[in-house]
N, C-alpha and C. Protein backbone atom coordinates (compact mmCIF):
# COMPACT_ATOMS: atom_id res chain seq x y z
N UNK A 1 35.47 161.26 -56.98
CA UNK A 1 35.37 160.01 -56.25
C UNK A 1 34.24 159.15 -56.83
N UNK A 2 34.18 157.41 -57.42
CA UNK A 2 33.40 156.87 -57.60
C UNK A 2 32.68 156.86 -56.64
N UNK A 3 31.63 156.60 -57.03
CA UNK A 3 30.48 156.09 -56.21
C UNK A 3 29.80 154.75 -56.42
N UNK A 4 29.46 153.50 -55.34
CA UNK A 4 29.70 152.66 -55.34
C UNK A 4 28.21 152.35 -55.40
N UNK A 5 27.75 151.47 -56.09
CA UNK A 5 26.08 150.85 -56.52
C UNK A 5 25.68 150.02 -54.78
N UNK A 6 24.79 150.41 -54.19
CA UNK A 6 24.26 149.40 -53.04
C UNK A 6 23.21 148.28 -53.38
N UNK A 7 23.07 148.53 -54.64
CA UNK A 7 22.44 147.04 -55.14
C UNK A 7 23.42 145.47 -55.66
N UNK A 8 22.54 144.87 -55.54
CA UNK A 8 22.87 143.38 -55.34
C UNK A 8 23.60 143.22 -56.87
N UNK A 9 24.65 142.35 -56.98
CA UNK A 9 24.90 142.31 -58.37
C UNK A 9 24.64 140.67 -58.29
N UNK A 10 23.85 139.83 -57.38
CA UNK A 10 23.57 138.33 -57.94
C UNK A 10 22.72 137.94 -59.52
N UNK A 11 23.90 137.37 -59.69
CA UNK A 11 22.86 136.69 -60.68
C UNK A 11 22.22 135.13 -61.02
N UNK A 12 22.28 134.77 -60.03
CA UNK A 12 21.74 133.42 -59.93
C UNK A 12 20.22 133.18 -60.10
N UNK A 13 19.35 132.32 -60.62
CA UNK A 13 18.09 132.06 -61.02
C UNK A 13 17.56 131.81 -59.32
N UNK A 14 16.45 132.98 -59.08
CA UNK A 14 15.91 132.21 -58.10
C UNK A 14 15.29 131.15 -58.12
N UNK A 15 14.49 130.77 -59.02
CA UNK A 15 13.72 129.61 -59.30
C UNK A 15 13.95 128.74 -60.01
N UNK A 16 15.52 128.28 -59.62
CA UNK A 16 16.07 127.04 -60.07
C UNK A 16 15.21 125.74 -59.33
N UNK A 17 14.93 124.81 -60.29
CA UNK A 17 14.49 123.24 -59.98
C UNK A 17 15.94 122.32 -59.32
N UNK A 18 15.77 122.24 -57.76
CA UNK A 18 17.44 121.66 -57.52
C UNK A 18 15.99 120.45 -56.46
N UNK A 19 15.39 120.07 -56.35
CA UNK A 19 14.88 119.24 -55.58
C UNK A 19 14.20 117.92 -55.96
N UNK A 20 13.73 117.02 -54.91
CA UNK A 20 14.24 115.67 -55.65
C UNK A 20 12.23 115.54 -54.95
N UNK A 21 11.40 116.14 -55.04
CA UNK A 21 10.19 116.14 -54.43
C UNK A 21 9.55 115.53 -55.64
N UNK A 22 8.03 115.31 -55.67
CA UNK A 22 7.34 115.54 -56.70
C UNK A 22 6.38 116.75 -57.34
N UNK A 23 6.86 117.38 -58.13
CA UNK A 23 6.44 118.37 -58.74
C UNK A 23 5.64 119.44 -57.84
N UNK A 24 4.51 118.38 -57.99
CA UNK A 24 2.98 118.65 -57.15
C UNK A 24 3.15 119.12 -55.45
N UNK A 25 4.30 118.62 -55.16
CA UNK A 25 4.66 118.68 -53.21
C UNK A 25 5.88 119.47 -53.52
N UNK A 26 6.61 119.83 -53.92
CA UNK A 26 7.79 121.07 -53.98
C UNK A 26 7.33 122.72 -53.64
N UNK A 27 8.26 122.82 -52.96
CA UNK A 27 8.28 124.58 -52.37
C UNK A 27 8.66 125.45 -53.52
N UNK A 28 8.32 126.47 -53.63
CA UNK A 28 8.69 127.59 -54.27
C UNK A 28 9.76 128.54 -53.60
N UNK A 29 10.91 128.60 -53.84
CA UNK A 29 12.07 129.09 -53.68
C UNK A 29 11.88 130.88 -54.36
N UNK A 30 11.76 131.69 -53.40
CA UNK A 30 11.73 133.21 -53.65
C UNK A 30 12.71 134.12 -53.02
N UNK A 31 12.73 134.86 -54.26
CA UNK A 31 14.67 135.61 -53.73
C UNK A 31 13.82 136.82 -53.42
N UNK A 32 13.93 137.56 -52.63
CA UNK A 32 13.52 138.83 -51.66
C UNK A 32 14.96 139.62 -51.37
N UNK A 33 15.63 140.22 -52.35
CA UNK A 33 16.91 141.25 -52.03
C UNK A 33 17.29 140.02 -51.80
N UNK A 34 18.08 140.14 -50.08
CA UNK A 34 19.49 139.06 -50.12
C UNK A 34 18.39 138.17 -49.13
N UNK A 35 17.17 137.87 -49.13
CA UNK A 35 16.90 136.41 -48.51
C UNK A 35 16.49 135.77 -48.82
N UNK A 36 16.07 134.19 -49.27
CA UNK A 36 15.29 133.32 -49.63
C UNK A 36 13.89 133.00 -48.69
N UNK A 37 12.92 133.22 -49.31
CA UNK A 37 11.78 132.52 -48.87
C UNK A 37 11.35 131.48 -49.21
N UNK A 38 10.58 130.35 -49.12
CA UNK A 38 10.39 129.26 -48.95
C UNK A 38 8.78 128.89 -48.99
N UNK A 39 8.12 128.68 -49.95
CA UNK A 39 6.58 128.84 -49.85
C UNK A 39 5.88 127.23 -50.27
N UNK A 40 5.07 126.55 -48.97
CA UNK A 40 4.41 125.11 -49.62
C UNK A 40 3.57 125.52 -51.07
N UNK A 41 2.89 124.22 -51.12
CA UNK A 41 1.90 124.66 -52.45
C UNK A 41 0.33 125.61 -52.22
N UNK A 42 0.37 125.79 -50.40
CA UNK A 42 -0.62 126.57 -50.56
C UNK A 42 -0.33 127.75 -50.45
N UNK A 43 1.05 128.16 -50.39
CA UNK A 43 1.29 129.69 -50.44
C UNK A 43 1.82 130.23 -49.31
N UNK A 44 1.95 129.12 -47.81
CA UNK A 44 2.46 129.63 -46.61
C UNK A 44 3.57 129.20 -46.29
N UNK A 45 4.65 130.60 -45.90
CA UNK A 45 6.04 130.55 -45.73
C UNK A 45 6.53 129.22 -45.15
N UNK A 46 6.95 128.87 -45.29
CA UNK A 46 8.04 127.52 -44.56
C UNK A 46 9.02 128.04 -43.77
N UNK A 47 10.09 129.10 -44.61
CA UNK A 47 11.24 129.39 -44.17
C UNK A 47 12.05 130.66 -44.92
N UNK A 48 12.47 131.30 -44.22
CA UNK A 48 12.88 132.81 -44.67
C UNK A 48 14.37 132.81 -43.74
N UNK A 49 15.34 132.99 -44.87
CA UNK A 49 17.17 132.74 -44.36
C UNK A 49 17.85 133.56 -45.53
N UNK A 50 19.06 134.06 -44.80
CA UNK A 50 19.92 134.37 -46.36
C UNK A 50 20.78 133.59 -47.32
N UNK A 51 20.67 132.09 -46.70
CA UNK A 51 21.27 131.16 -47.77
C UNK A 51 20.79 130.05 -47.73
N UNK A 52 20.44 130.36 -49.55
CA UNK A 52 19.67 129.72 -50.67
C UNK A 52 19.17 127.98 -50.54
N UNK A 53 21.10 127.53 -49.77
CA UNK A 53 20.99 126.06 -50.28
C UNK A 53 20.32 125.40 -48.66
N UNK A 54 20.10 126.26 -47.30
CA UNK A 54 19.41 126.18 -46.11
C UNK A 54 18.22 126.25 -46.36
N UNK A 55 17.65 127.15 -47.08
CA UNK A 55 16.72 127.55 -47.27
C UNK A 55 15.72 126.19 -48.15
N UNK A 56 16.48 126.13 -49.39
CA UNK A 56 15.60 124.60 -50.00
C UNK A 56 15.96 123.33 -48.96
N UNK A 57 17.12 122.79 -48.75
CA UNK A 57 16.71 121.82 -47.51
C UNK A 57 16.25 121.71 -46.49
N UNK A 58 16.11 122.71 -45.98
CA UNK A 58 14.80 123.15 -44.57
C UNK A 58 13.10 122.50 -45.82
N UNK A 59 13.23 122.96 -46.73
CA UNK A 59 11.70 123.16 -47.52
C UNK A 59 11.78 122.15 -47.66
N UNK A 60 12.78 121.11 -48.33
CA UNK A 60 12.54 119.78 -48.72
C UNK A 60 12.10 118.78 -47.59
N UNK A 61 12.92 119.34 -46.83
CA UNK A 61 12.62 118.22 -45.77
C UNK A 61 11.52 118.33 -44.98
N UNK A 62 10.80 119.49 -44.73
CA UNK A 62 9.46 119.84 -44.30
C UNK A 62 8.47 119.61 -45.18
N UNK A 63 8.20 119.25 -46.86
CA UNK A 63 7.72 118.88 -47.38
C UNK A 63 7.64 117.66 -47.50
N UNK A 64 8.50 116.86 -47.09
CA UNK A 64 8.66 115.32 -47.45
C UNK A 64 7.74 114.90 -46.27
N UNK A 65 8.04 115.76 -45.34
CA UNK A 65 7.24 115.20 -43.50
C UNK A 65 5.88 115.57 -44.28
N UNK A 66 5.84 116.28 -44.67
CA UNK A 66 3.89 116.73 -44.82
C UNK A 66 3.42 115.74 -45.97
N UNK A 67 4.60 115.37 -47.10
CA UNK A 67 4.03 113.99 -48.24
C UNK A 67 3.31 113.16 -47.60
N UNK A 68 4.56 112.68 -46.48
CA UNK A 68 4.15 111.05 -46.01
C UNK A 68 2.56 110.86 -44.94
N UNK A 69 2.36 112.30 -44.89
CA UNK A 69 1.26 111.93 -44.00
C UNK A 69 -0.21 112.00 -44.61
């Protein structure tokens, strides 16, 4: 009988550039097994979900609120 791998076979870049921020104000997008974390520029979580594209528009848009102020 095979036996079946319980690891992840994704291969997608976690730290793809998909955001429209400036450099300097963009979240860091971190793959953790199957969840995305979400980190400002000082290093504190934003947002922790299992999908990727929730995960950066939650960040973007909580970063844009913290730009303008």
């Amino acid at each position: 009988m095979p036996r079946t791998s319980r690891k992840s076979t994704n291969t997608s870049n976690a730290q793809l550039n998909e955001s429209n921020l400036p450099r300097s104000e963009q979240s860091t997008i971190v793959e953790h097994g199957k969840k995305f974390a979400a980190y400002d520029k000082n290093g504190r979580l934003i947002i922790l979900g299992y999908d990727r594209k929730i995960v950066q528009d939650y960040a973007d848009a909580q970063s844009k609120i913290r730009f303008k102020r």
